[in-house]
Structure formats: C-alpha cells, structure tokens
PDB file of N, CA and C in Angstrom:
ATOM      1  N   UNK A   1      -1.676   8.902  -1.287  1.00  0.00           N
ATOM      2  CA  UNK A   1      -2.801   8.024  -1.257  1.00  0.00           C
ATOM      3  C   UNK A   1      -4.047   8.727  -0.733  1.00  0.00           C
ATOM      4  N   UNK A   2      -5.292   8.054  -0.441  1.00  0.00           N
ATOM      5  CA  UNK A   2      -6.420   8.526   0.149  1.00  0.00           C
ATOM      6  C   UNK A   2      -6.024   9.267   1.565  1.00  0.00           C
ATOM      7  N   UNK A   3      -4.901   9.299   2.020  1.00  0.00           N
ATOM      8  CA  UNK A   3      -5.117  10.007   3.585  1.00  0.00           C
ATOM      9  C   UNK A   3      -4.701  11.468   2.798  1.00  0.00           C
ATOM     10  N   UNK A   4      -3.797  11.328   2.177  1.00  0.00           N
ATOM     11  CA  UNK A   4      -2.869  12.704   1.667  1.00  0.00           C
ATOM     12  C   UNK A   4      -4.296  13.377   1.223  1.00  0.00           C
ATOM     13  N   UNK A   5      -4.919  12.823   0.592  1.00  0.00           N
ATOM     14  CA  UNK A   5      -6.070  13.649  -0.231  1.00  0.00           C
ATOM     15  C   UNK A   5      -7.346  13.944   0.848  1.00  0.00           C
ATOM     16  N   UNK A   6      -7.782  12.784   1.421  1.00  0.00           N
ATOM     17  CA  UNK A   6      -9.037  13.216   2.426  1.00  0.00           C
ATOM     18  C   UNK A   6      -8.343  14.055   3.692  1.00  0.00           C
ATOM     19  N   UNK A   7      -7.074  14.050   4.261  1.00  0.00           N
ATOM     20  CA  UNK A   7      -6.902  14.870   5.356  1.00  0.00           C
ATOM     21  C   UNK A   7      -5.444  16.260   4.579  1.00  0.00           C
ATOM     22  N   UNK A   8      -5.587  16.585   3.387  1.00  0.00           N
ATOM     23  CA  UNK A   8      -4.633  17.500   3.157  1.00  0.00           C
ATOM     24  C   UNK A   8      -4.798  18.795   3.937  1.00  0.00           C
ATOM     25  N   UNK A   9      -5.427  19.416   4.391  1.00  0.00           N
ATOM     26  CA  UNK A   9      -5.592  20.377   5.310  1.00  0.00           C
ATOM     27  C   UNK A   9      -4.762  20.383   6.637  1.00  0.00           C
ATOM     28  N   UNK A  10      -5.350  18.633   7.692  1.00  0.00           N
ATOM     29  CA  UNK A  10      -5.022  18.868   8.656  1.00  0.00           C
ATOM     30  C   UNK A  10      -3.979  18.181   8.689  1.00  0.00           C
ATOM     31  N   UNK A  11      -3.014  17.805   7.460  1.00  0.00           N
ATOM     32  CA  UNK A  11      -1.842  17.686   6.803  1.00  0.00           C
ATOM     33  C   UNK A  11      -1.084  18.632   7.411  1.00  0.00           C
ATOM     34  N   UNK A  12      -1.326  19.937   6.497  1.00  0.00           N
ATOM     35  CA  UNK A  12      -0.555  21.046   6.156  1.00  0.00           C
ATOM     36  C   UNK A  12      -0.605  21.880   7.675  1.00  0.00           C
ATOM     37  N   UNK A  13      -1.227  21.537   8.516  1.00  0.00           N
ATOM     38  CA  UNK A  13      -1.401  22.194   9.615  1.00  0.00           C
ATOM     39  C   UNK A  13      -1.050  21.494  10.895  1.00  0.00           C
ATOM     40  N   UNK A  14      -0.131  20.293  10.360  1.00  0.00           N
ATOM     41  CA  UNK A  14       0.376  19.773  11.113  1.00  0.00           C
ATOM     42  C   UNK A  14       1.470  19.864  12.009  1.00  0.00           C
ATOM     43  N   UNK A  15       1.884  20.217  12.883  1.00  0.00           N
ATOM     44  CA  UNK A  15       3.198  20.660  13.809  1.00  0.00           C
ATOM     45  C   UNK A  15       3.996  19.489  13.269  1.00  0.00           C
ATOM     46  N   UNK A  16       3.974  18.249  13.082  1.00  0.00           N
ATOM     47  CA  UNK A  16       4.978  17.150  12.328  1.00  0.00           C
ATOM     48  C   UNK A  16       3.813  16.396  11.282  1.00  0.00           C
ATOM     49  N   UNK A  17       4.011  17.147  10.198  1.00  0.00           N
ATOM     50  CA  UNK A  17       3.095  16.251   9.055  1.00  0.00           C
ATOM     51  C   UNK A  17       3.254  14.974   8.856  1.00  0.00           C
ATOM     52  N   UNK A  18       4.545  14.479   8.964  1.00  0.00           N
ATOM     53  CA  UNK A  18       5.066  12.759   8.517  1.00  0.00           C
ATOM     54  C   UNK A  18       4.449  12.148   9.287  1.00  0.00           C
ATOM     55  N   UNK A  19       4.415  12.613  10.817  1.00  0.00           N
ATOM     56  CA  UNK A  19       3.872  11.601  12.129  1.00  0.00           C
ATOM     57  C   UNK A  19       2.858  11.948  12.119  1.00  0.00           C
ATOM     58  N   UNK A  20       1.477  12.615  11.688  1.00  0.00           N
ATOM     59  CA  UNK A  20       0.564  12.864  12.151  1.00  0.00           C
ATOM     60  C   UNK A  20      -0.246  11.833  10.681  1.00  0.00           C
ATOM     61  N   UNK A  21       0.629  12.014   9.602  1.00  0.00           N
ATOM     62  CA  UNK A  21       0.157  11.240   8.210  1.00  0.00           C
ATOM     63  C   UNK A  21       0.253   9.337   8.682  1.00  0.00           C
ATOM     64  N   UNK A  22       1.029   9.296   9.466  1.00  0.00           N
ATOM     65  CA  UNK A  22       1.270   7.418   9.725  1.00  0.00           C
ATOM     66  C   UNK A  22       0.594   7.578  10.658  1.00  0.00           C
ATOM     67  N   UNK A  23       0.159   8.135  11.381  1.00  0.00           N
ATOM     68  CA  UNK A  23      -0.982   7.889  12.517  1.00  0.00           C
ATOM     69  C   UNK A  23      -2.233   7.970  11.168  1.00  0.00           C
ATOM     70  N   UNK A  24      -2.581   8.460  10.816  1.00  0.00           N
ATOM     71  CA  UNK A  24      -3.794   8.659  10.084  1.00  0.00           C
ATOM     72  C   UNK A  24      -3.842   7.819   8.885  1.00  0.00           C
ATOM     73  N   UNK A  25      -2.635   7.105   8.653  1.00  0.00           N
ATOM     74  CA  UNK A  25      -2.501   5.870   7.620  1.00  0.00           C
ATOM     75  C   UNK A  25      -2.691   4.605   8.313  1.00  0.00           C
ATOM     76  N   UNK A  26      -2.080   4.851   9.429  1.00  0.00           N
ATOM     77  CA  UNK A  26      -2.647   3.243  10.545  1.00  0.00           C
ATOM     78  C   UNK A  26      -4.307   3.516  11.008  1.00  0.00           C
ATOM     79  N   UNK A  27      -4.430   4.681  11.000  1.00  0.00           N
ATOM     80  CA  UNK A  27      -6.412   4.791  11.315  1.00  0.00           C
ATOM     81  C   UNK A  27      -7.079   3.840  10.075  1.00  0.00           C
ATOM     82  N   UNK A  28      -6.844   5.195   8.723  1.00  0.00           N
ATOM     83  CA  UNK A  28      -7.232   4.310   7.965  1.00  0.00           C
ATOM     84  C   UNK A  28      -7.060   2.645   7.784  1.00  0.00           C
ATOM     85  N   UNK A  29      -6.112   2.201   7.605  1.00  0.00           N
ATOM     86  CA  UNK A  29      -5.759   0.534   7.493  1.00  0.00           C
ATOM     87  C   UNK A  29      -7.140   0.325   8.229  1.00  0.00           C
ATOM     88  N   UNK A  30      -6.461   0.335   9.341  1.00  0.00           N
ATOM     89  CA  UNK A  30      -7.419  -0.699  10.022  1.00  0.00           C
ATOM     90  C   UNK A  30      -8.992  -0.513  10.158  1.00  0.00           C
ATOM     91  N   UNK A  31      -9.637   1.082   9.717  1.00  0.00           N
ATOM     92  CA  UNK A  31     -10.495   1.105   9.465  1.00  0.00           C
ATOM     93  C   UNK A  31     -11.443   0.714   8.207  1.00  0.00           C
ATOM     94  N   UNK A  32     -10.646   1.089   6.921  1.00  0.00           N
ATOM     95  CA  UNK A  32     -11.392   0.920   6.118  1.00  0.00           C
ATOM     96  C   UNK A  32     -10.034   0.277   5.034  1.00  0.00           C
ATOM     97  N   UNK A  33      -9.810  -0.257   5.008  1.00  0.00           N
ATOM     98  CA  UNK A  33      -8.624  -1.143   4.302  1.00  0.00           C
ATOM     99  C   UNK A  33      -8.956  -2.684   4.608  1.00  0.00           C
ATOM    100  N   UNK A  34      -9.970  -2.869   5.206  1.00  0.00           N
ATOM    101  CA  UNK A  34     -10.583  -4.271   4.971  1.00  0.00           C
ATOM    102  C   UNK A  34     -11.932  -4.455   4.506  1.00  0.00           C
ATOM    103  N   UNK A  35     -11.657  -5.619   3.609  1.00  0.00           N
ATOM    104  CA  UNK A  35     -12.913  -5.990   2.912  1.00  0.00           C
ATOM    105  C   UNK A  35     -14.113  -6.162   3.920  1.00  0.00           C
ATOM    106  N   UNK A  36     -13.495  -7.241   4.746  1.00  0.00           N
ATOM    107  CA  UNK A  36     -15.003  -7.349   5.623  1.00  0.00           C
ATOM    108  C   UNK A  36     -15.893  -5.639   6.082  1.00  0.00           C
ATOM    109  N   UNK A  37     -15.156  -4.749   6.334  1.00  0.00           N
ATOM    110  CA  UNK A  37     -15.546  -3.522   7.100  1.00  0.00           C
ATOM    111  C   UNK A  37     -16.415  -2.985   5.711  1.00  0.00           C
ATOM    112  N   UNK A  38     -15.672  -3.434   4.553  1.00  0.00           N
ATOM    113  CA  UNK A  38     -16.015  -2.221   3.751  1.00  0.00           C
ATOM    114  C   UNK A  38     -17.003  -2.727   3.201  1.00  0.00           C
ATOM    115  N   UNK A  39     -17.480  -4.178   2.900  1.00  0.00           N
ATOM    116  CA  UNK A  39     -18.393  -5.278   3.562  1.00  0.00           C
ATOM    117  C   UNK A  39     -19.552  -4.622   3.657  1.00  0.00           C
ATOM    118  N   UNK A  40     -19.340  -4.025   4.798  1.00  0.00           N
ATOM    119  CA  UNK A  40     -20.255  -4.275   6.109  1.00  0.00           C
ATOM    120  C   UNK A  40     -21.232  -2.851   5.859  1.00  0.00           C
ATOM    121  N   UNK A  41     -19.762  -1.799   5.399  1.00  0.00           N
ATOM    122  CA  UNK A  41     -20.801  -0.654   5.569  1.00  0.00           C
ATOM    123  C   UNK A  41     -21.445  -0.654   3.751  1.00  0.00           C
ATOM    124  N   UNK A  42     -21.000  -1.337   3.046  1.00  0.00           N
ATOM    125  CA  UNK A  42     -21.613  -0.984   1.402  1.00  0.00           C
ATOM    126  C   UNK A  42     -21.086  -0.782   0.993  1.00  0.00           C
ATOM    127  N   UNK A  43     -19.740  -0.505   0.729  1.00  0.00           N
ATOM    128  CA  UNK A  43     -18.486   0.239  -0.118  1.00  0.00           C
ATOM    129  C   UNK A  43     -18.626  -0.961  -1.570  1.00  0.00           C
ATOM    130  N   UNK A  44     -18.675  -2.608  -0.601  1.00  0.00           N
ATOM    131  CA  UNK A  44     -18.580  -3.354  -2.089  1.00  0.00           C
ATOM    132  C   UNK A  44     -19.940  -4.252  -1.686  1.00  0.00           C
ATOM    133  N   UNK A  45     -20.254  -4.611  -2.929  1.00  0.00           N
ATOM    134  CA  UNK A  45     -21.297  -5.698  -2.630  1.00  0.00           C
ATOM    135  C   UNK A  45     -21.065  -7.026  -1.975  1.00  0.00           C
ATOM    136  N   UNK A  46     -19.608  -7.924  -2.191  1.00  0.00           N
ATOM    137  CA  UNK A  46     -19.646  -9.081  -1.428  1.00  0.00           C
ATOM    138  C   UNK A  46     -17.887  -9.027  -1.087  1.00  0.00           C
ATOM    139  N   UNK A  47     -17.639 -10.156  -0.331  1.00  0.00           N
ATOM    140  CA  UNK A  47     -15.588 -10.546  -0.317  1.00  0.00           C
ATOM    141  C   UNK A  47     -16.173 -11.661  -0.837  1.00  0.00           C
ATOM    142  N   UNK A  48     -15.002 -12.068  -2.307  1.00  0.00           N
ATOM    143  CA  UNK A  48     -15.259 -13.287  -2.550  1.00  0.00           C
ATOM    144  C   UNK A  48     -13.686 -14.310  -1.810  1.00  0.00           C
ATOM    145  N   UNK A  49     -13.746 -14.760  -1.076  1.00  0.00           N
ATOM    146  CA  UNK A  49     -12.868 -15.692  -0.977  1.00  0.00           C
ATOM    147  C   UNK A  49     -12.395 -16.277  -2.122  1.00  0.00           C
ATOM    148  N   UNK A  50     -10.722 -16.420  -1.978  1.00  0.00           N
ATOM    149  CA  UNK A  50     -10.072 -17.215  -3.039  1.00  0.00           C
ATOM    150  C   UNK A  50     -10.525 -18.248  -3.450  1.00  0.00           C
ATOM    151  N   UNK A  51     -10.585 -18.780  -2.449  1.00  0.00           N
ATOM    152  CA  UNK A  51     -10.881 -20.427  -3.253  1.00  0.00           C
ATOM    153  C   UNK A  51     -12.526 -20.446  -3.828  1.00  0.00           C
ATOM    154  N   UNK A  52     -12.874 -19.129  -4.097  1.00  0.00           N
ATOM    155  CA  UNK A  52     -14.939 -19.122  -4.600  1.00  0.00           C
ATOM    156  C   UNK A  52     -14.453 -18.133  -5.821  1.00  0.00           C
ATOM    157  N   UNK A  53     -13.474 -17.853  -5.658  1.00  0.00           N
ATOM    158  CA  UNK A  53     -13.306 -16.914  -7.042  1.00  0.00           C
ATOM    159  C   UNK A  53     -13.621 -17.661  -8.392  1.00  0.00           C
ATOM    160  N   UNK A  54     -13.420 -18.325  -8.662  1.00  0.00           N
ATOM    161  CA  UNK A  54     -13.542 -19.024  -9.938  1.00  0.00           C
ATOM    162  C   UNK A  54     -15.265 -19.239 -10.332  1.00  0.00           C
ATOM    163  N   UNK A  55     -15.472 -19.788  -8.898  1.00  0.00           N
ATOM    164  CA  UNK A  55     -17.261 -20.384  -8.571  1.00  0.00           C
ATOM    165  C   UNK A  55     -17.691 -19.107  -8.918  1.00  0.00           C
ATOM    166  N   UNK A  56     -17.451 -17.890  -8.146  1.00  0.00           N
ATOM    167  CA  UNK A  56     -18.167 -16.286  -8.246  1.00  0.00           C
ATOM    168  C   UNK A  56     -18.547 -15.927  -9.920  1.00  0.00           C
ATOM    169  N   UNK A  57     -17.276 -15.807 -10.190  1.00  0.00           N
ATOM    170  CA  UNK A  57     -17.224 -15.341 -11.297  1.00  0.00           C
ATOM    171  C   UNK A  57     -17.486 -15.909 -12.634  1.00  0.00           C
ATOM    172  N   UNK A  58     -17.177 -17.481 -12.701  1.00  0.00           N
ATOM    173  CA  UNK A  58     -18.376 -18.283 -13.594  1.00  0.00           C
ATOM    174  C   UNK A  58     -19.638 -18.066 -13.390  1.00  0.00           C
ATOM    175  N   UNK A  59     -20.284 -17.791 -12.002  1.00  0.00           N
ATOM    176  CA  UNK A  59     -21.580 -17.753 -12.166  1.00  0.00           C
ATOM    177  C   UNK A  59     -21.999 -16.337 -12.798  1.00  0.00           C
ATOM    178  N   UNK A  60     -21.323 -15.298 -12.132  1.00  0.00           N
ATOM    179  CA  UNK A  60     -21.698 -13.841 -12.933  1.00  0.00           C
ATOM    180  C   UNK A  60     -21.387 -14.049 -14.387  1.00  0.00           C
ATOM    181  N   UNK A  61     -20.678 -14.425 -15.144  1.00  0.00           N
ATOM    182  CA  UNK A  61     -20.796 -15.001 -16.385  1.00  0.00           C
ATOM    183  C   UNK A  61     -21.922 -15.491 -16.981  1.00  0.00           C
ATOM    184  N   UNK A  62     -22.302 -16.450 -16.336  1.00  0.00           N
ATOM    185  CA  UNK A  62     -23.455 -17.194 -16.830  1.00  0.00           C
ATOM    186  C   UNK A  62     -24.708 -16.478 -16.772  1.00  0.00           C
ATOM    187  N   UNK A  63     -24.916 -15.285 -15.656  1.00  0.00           N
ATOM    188  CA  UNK A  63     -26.147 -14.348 -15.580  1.00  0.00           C
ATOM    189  C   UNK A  63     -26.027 -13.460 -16.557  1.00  0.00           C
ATOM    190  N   UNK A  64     -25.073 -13.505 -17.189  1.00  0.00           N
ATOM    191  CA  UNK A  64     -24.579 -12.419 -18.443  1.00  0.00           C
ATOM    192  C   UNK A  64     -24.895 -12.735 -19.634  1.00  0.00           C
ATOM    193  N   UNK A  65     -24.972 -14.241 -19.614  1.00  0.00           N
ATOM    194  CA  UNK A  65     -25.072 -14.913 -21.067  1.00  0.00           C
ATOM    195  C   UNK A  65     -26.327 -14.043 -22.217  1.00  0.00           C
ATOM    196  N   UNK A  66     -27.328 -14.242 -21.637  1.00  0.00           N
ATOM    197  CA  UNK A  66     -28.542 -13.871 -22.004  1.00  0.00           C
ATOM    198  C   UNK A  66     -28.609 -11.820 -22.457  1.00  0.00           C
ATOM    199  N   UNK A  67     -27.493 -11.508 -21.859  1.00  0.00           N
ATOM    200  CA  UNK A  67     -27.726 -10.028 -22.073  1.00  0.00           C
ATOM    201  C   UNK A  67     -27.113  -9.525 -23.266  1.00  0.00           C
ATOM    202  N   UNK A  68     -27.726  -8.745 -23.823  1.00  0.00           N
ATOM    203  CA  UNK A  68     -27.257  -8.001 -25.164  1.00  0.00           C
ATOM    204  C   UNK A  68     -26.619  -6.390 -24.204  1.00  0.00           C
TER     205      UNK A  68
END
C-alpha cells in the first residue's frame, strides 16, 4: 500500500521491517485515512455524508445538465 511505497527506504533499513511497517500503517490510518483530515488539508473537496449522497450527487448532475 501507500506506506510500502512512501517509506520503502526506511523499510529496507529497518532492524524489524514488519514492526516498523504497522507502526507506520497505524501513523498513517490515523493520520491521513480520514476524510475529515483529508478534508481539512485539500486532498478532497468535501465528505459527503451518507444520507446527502443522493442530495450531492443529483445536484452535481443537474450543474452538468447544461454542459456539452
């Protein structure tokens, strides 16, 4: 996944790679494995909540209508 690839170095230079990879898979999670965070810094433009999904996405529909 993204840790294997953004930390493969200090992977391979790891005295126990497995334990140093689930420490750096629980960083990630909780850092950037949530919407709100990723939110927050720009990664996505909005979280649509379940129950607005339908509302969201009819409306982006409807701003679409008009476009060729």
């Amino acid at each position: 996944g993204a840790v294997e690839i953004i930390h493969r170095r200090e992977l391979a230079d790891a005295a126990d790679p497995e334990a140093r990879r689930v420490e750096l898979v629980d960083d990630y999670t909780e850092r950037l494995a949530n919407p709100y965070i990723a939110a927050e810094r720009g990664y996505v433009d909005d979280v649509i909540e379940p129950a607005e999904t339908r509302r969201k996405v009819a409306a982006g529909f409807r701003l679409l209508e008009s476009k060729r």
